[in-house]
C-alpha atoms as a PDB file:
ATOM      1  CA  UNK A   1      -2.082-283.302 -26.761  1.00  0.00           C
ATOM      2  CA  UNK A   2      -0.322-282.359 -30.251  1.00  0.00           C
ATOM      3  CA  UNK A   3      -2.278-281.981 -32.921  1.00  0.00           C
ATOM      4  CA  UNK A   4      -1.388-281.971 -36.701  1.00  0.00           C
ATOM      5  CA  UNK A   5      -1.551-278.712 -39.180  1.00  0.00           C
ATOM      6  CA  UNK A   6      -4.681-280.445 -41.131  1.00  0.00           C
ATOM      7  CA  UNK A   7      -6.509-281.269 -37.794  1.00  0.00           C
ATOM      8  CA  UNK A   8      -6.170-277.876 -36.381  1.00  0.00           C
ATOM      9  CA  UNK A   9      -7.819-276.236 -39.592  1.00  0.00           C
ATOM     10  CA  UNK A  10     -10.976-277.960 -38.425  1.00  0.00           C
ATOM     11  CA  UNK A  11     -11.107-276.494 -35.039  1.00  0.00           C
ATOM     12  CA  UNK A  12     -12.066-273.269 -35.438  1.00  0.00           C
ATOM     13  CA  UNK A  13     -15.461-274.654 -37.280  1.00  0.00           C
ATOM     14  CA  UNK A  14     -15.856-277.594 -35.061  1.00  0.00           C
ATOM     15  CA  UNK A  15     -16.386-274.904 -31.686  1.00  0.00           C
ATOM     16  CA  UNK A  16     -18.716-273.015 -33.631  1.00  0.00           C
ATOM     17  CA  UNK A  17     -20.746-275.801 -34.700  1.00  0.00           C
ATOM     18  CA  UNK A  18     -20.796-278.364 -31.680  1.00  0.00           C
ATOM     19  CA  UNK A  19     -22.247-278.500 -27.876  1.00  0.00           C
ATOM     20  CA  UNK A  20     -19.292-280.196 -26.622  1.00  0.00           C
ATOM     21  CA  UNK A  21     -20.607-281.038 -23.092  1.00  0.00           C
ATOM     22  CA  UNK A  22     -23.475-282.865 -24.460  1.00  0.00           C
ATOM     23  CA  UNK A  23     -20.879-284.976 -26.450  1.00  0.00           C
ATOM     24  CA  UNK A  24     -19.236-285.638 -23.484  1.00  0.00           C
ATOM     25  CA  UNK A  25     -22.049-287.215 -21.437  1.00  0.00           C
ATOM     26  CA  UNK A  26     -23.922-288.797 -24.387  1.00  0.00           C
ATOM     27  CA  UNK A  27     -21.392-289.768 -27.063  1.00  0.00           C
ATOM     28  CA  UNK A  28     -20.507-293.987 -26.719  1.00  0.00           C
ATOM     29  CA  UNK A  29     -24.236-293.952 -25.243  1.00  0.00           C
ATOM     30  CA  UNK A  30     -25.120-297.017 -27.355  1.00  0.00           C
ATOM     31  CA  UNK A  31     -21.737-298.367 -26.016  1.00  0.00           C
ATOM     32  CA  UNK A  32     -22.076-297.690 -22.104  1.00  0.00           C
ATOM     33  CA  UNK A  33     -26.102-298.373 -22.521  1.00  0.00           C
ATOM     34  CA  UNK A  34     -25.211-302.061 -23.892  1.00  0.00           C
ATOM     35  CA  UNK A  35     -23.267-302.161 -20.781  1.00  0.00           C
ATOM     36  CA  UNK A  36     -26.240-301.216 -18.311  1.00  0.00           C
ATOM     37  CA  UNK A  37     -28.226-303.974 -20.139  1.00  0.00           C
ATOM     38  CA  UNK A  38     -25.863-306.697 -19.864  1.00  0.00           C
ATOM     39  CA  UNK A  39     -25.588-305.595 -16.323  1.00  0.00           C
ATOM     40  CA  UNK A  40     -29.274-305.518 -15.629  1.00  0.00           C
ATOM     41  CA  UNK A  41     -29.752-308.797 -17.305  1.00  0.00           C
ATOM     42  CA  UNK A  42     -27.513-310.310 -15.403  1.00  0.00           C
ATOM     43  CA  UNK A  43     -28.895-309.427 -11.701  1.00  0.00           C
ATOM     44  CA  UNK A  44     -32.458-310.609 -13.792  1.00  0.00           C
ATOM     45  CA  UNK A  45     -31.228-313.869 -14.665  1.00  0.00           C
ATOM     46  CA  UNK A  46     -30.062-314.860 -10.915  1.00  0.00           C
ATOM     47  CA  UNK A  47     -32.869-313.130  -9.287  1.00  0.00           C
ATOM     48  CA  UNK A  48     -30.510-310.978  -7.770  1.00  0.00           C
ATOM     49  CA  UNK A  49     -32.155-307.542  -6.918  1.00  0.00           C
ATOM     50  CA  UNK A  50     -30.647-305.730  -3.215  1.00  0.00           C
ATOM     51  CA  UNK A  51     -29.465-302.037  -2.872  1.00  0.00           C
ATOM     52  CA  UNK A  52     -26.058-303.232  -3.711  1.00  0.00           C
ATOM     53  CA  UNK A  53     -26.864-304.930  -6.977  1.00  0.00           C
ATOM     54  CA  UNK A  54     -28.422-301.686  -8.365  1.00  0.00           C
ATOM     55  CA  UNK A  55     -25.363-300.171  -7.151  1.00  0.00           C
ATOM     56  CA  UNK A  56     -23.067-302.135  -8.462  1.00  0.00           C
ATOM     57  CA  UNK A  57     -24.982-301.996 -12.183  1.00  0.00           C
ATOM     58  CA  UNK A  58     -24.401-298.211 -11.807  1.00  0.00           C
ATOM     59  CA  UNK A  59     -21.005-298.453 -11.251  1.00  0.00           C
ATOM     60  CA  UNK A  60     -20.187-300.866 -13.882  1.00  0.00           C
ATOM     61  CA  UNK A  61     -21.968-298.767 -16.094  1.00  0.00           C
ATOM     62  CA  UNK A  62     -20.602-295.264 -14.914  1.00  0.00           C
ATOM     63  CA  UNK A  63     -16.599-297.293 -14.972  1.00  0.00           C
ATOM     64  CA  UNK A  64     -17.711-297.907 -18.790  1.00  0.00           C
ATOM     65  CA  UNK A  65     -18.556-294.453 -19.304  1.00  0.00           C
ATOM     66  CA  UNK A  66     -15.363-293.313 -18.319  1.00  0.00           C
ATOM     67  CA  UNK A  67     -13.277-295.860 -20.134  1.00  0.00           C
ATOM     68  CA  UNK A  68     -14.901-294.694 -23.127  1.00  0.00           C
ATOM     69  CA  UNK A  69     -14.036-291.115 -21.985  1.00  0.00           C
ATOM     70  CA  UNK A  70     -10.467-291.640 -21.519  1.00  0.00           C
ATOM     71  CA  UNK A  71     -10.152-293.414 -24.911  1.00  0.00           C
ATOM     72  CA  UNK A  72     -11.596-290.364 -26.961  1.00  0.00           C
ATOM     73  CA  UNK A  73      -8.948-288.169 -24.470  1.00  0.00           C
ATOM     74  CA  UNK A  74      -6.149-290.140 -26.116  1.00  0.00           C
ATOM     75  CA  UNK A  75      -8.097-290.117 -29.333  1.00  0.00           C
ATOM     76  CA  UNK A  76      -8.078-286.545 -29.556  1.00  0.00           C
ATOM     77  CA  UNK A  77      -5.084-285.726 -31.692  1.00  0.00           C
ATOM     78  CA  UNK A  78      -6.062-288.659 -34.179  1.00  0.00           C
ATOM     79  CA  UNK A  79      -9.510-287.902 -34.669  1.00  0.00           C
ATOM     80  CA  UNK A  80      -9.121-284.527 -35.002  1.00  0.00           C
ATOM     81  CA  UNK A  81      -7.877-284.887 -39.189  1.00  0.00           C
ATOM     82  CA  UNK A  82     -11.450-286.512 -39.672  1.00  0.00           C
ATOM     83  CA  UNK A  83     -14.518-284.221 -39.160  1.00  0.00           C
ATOM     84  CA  UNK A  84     -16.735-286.312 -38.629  1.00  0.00           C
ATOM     85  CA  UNK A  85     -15.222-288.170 -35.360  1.00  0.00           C
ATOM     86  CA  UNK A  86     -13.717-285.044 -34.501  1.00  0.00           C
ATOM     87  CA  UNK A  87     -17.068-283.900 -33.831  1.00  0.00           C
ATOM     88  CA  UNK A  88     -17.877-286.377 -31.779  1.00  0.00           C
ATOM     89  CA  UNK A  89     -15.304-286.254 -29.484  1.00  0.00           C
ATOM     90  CA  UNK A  90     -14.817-283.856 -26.600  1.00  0.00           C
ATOM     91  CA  UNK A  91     -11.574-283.567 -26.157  1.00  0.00           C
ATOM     92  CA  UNK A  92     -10.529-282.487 -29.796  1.00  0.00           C
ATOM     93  CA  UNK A  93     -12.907-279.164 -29.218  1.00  0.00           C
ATOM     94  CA  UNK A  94     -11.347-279.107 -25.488  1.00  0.00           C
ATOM     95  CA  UNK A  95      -7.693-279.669 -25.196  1.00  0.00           C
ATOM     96  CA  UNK A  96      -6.913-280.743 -21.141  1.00  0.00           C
ATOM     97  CA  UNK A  97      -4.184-281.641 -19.743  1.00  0.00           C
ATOM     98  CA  UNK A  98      -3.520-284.584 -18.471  1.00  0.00           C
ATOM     99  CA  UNK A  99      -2.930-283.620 -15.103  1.00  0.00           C
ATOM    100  CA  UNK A 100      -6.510-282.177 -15.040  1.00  0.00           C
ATOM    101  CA  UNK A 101      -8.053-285.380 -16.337  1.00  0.00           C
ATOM    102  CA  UNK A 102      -6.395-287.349 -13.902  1.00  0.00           C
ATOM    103  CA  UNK A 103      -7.771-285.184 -10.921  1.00  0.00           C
ATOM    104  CA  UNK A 104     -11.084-285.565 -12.874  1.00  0.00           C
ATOM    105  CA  UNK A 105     -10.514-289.114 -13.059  1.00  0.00           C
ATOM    106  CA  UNK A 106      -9.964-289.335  -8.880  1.00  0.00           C
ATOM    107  CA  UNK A 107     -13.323-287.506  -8.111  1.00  0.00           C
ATOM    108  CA  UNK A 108     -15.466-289.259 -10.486  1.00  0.00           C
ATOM    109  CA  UNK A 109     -14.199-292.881  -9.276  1.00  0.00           C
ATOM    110  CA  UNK A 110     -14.778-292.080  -5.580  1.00  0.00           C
ATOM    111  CA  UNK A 111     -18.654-292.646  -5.640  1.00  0.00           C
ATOM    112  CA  UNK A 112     -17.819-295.833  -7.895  1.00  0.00           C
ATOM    113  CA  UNK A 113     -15.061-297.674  -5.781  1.00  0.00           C
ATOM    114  CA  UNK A 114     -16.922-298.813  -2.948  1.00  0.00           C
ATOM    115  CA  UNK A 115     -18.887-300.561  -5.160  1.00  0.00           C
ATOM    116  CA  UNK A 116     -15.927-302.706  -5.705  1.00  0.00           C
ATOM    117  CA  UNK A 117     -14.020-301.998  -2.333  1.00  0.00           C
ATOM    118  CA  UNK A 118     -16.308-303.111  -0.011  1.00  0.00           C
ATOM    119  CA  UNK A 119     -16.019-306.887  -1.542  1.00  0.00           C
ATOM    120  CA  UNK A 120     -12.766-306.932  -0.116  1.00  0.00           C
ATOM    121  CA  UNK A 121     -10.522-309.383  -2.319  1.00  0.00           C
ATOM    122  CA  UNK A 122     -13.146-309.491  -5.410  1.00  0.00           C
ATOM    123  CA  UNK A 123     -13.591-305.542  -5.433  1.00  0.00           C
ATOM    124  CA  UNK A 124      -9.451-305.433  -5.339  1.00  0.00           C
ATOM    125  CA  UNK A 125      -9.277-307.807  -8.117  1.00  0.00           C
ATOM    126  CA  UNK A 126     -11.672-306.153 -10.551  1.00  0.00           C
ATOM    127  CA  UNK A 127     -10.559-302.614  -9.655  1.00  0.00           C
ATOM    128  CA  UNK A 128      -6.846-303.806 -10.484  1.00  0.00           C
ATOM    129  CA  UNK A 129      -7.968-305.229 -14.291  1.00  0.00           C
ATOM    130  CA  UNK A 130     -10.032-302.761 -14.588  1.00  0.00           C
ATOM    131  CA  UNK A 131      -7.660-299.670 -13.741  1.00  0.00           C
ATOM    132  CA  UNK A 132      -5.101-301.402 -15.580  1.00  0.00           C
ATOM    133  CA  UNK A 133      -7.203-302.181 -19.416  1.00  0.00           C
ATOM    134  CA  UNK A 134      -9.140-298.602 -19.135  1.00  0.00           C
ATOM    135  CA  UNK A 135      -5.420-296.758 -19.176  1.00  0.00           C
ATOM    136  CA  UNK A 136      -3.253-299.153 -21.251  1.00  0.00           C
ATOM    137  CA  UNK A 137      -5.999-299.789 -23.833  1.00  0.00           C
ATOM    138  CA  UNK A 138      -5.825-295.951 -25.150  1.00  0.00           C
ATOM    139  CA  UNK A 139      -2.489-294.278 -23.477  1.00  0.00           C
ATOM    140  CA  UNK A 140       1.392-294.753 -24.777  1.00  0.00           C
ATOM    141  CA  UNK A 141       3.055-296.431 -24.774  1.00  0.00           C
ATOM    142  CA  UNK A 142       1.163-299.492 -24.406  1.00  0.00           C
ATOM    143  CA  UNK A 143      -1.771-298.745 -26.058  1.00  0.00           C
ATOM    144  CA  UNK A 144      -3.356-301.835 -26.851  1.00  0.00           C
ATOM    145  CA  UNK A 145      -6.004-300.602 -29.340  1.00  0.00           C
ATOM    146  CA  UNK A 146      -3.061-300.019 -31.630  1.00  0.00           C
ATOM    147  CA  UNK A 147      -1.052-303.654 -31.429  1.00  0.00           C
ATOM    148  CA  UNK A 148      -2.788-305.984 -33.922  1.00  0.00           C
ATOM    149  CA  UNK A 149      -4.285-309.017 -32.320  1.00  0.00           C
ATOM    150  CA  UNK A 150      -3.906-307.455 -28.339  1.00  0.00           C
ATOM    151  CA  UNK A 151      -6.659-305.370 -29.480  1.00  0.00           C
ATOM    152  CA  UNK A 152      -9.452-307.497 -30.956  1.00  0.00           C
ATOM    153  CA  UNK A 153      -8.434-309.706 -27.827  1.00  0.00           C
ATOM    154  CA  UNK A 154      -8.786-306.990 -25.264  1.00  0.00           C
ATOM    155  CA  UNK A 155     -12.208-305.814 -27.058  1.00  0.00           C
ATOM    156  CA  UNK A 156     -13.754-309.126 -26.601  1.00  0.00           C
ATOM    157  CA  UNK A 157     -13.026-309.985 -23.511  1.00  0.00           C
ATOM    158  CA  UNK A 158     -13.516-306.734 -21.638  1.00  0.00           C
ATOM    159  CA  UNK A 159     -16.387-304.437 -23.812  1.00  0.00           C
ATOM    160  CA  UNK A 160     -19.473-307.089 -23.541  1.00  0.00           C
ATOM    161  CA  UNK A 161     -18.204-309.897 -21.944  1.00  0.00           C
ATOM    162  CA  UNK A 162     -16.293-308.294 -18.922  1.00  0.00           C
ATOM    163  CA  UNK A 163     -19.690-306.386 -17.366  1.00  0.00           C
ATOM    164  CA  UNK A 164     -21.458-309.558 -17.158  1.00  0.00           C
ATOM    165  CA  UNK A 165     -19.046-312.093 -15.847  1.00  0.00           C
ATOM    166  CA  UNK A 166     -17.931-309.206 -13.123  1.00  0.00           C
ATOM    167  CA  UNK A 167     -21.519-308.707 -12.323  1.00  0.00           C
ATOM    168  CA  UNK A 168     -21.346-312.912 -10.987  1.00  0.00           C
ATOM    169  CA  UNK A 169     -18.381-312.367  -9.897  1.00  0.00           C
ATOM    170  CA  UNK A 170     -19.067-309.567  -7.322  1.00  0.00           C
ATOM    171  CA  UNK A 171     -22.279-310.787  -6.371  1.00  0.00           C
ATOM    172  CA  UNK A 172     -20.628-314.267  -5.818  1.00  0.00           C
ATOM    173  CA  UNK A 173     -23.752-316.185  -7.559  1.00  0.00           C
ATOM    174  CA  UNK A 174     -23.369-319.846  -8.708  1.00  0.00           C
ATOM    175  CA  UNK A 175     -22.302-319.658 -12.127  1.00  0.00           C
ATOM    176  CA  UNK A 176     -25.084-321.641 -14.704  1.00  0.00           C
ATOM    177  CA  UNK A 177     -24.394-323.172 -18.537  1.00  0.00           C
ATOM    178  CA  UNK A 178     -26.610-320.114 -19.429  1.00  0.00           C
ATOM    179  CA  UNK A 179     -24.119-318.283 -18.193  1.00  0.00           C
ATOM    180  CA  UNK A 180     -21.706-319.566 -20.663  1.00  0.00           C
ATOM    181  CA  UNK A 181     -23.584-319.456 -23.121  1.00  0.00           C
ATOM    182  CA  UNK A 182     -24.083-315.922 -22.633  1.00  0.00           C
ATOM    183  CA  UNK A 183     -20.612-315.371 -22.087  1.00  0.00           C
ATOM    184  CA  UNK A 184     -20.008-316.353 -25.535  1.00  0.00           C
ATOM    185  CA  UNK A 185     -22.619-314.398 -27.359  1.00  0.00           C
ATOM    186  CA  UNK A 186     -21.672-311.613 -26.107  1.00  0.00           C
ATOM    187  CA  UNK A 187     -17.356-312.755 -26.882  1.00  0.00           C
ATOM    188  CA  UNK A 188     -18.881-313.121 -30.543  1.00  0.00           C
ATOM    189  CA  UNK A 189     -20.750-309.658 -30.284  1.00  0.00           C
ATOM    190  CA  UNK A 190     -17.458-308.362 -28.965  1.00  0.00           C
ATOM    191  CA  UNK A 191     -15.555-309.960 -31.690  1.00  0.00           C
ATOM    192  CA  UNK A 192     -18.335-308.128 -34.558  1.00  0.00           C
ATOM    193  CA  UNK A 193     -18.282-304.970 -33.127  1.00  0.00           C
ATOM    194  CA  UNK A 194     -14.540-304.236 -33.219  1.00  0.00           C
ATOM    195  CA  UNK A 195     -14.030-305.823 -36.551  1.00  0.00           C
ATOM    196  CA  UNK A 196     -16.926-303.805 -37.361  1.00  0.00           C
ATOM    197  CA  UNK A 197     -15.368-299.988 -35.765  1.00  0.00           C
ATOM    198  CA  UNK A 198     -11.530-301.420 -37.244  1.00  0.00           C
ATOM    199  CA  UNK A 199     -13.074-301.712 -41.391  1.00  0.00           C
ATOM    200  CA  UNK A 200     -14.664-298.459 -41.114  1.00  0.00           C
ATOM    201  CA  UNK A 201     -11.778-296.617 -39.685  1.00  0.00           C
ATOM    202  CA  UNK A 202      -9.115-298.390 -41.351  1.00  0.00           C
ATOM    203  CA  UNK A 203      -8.459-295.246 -43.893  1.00  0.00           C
ATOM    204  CA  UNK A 204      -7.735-293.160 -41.277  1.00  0.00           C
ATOM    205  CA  UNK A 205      -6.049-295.740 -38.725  1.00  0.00           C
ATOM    206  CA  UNK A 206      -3.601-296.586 -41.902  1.00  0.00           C
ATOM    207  CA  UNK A 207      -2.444-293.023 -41.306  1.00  0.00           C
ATOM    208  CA  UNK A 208      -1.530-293.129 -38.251  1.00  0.00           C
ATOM    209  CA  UNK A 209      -1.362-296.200 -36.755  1.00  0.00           C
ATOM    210  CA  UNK A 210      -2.188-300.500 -36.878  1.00  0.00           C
ATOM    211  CA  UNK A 211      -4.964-302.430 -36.223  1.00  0.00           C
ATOM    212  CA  UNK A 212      -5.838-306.058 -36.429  1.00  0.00           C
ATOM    213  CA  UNK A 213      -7.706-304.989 -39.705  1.00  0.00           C
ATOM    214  CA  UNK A 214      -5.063-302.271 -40.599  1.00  0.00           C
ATOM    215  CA  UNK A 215      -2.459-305.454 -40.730  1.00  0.00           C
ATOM    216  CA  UNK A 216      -4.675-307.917 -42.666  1.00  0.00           C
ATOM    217  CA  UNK A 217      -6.992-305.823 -44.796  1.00  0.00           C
ATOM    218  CA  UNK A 218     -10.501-304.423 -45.233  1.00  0.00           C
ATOM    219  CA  UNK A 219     -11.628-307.791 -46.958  1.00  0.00           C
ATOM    220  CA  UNK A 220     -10.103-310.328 -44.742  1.00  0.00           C
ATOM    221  CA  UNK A 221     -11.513-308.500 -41.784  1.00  0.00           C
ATOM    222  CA  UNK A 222     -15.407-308.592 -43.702  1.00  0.00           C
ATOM    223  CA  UNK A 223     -14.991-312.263 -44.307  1.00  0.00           C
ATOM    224  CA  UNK A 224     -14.270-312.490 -40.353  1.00  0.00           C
ATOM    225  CA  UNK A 225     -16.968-310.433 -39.435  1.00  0.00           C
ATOM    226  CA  UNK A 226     -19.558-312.449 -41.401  1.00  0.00           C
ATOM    227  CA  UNK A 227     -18.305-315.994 -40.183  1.00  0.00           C
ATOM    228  CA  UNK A 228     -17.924-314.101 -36.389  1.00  0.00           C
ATOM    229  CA  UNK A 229     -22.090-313.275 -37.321  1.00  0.00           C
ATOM    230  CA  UNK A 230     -22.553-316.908 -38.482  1.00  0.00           C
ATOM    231  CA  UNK A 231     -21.528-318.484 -35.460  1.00  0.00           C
ATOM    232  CA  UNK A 232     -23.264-316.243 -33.353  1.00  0.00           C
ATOM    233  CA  UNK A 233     -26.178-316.620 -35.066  1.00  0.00           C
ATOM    234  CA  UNK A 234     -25.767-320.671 -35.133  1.00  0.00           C
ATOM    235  CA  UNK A 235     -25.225-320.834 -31.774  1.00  0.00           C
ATOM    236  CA  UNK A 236     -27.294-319.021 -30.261  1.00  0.00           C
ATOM    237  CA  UNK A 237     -30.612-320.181 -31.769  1.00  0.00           C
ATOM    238  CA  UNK A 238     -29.205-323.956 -31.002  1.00  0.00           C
ATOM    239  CA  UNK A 239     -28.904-323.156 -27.430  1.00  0.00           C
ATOM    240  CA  UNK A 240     -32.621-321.340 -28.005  1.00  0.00           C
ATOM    241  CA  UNK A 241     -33.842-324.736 -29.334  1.00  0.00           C
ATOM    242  CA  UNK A 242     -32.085-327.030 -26.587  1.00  0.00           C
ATOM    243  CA  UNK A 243     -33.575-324.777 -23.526  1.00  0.00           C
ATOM    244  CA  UNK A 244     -30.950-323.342 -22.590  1.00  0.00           C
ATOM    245  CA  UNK A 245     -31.681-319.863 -23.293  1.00  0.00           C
ATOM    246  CA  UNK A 246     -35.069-319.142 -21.944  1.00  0.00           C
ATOM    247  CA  UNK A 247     -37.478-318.125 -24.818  1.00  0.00           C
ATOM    248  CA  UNK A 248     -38.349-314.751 -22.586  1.00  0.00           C
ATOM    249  CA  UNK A 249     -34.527-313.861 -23.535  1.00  0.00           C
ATOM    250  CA  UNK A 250     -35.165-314.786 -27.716  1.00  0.00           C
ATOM    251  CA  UNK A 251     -36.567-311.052 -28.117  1.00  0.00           C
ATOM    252  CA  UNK A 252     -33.194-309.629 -27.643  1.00  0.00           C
ATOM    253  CA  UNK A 253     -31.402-312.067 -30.400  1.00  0.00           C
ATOM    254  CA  UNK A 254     -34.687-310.924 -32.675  1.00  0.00           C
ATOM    255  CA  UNK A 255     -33.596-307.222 -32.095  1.00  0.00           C
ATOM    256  CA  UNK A 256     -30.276-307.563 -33.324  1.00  0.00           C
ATOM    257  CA  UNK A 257     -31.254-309.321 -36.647  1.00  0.00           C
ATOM    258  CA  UNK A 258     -31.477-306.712 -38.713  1.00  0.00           C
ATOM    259  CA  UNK A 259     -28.005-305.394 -37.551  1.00  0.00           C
ATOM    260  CA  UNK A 260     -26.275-308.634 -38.370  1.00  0.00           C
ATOM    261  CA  UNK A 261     -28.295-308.940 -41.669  1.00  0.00           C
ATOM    262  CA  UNK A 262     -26.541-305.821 -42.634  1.00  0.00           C
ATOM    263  CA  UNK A 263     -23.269-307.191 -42.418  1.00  0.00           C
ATOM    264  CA  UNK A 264     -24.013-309.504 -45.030  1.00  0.00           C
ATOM    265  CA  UNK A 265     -26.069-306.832 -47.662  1.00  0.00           C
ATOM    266  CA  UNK A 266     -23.792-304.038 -47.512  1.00  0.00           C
ATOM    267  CA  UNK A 267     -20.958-303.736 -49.990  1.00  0.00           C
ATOM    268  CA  UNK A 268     -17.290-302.971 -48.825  1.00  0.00           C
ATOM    269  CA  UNK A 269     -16.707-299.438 -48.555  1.00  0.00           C
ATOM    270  CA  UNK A 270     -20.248-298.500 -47.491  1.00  0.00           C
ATOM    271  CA  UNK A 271     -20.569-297.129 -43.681  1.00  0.00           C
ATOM    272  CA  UNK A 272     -21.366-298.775 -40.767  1.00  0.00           C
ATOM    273  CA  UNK A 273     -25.034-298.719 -40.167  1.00  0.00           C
ATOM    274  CA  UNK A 274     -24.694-295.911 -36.999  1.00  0.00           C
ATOM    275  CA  UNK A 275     -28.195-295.311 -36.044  1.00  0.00           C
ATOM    276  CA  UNK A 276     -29.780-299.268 -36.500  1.00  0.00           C
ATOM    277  CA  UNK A 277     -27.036-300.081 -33.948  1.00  0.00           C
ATOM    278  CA  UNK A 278     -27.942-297.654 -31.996  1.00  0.00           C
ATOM    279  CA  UNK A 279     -31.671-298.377 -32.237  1.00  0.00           C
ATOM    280  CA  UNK A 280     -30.922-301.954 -31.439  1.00  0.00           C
ATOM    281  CA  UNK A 281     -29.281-301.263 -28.347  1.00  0.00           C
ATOM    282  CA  UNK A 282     -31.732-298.497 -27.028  1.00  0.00           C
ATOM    283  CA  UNK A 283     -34.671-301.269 -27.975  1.00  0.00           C
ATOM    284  CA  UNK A 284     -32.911-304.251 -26.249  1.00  0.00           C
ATOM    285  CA  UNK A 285     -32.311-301.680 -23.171  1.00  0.00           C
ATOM    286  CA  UNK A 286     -36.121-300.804 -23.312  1.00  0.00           C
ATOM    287  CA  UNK A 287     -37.138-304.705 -23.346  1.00  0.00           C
ATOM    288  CA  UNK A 288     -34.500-305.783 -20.725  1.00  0.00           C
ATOM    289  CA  UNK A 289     -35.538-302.423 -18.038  1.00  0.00           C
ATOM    290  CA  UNK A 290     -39.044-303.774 -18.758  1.00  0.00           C
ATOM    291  CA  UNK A 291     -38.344-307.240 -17.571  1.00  0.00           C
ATOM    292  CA  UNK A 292     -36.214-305.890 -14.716  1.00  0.00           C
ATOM    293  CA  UNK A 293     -39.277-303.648 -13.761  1.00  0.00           C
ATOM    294  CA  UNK A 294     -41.464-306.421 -14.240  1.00  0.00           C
ATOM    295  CA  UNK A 295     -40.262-308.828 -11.944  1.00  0.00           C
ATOM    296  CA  UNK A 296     -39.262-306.423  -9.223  1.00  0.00           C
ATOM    297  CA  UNK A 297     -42.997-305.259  -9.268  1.00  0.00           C
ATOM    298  CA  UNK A 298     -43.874-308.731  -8.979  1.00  0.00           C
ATOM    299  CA  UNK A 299     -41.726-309.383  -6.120  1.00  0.00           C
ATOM    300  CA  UNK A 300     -43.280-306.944  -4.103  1.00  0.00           C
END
């Protein structure tokens, strides 16, 4: 990794100041921790619950860990000229090579692939999209995350939607309309999220490199993100009021209210709201273990 003169001023202070194993197993935890609800909701909403469904949620959920991982490893030299995600990230504070990551890589995947493996054809498939977005999404020269377009697309499909419908699709479960609809809150969560990360970078991503909100502004990308909440909102309270969505899943859509509100209240140029995003997802976690508890305790 090469970093610039005005990113390596900040490194002295940033290994002084920073405990940069704990960033490495806890930073992206509202990201990965979505991912272990949508995972655990899923195996809730098919009754689903054997040894190799809890498996399978922690390997989903460990696979997301590590995608995030590799991202800030080929993050490194960019967030490095801004403090404040160069203290979040690992690898600015620990320059490895890539040879070491990818032997890293191997022996963290080995408790994870027979997960995925012993499907046969279905493991094979996933582990093949999934090997393939976790490396091109971040690493040159494809890099995905920096083509306008590719990356809102690969961000919506695979961050919230990808963990659920894989989830079905491993466990080979009859797929339902509320699976669907799910499918596309979470598409439209996807979509908010990344529009979201993309405004509040774009400063610093202008430096450097394009984005989907890079290429068609700040404002543009606001006005998306607040029709992107519309729908979402819209649609998923109609499905709420048809029955499709049980009302036992409505708490979760109530959590995320406030979050959603604040795309609309804020004025451009003021920061993403970090910690209520992270509150939402550690509450919606909470509520969603609780059911998963729940009904396992009642199945006994």
């Amino acid at each position: 990794m090469v970093f610039s003169k005005r990113a390596q001023l900040n490194l002295h202070k940033l290994r002084t100041s920073v405990k940069p194993w704990s960033h490495l197993f806890l930073n992206h935890m509202d990201a990965w921790g979505a991912t272990l609800g949508i995972t655990l909701s899923a195996a809730l909403l098919h009754d689903v619950f054997t040894p190799y469904s809890l498996y399978l949620i922690f390997a989903i959920t460990a696979g997301y860990w590590l995608a995030f991982a590799i991202n800030d490893y080929f993050d490194a030299p960019y967030d490095a000229a801004d403090p404040k995600k160069a203290a979040e990230n690992f690898f600015v504070q620990n320059q490895i090579s890539l040879r070491t990551g990818l032997i890293a890589f191997f022996i963290i995947s080995i408790p994870l692939g027979p997960a995925f493996l012993l499907r046969g054809w279905r493991g094979i498939i996933v582990v093949a999209i999934c090997l393939f977005i976790m490396w091109s999404y971040s690493m040159p020269p494809l890099r995905f995350k920096t083509r306008p377009g590719i990356d809102l697309i690969v961000h919506i499909v695979f961050v919230e939607t990808f963990p659920y419908a894989t989830m079905l699709f491993m466990l080979g479960v009859a797929w339902t309309k509320l699976d669907y609809v799910i499918l596309t809150i979470a598409a439209g969560a996807s979509f908010m999220a990344q529009l979201e990360q993309q405004i509040r970078d774009a400063p610093i991503d202008a430096l450097h490199e394009q984005t989907f909100t890079t290429q068609i502004g700040a404002k543009k990308a606001i006005i998306l993100l607040q029709c992107g909440a519309v729908f979402t909102i819209v649609f998923g309270f109609y499905h709420l009021l048809i029955g499709t969505i049980p009302w036992f899943v409505a708490p979760l859509g109530l959590f995320a209210v406030p979050a959603v509100l604040h795309r609309f209240l804020r004025r451009p140029g003021d920061p993403r709201p970090e910690k209520l995003i992270r509150l939402t997802v550690l509450i919606s976690f909470a509520y969603i273990a609780y059911m998963f508890v729940s009904t396992l305790t009642a199945g006994t």
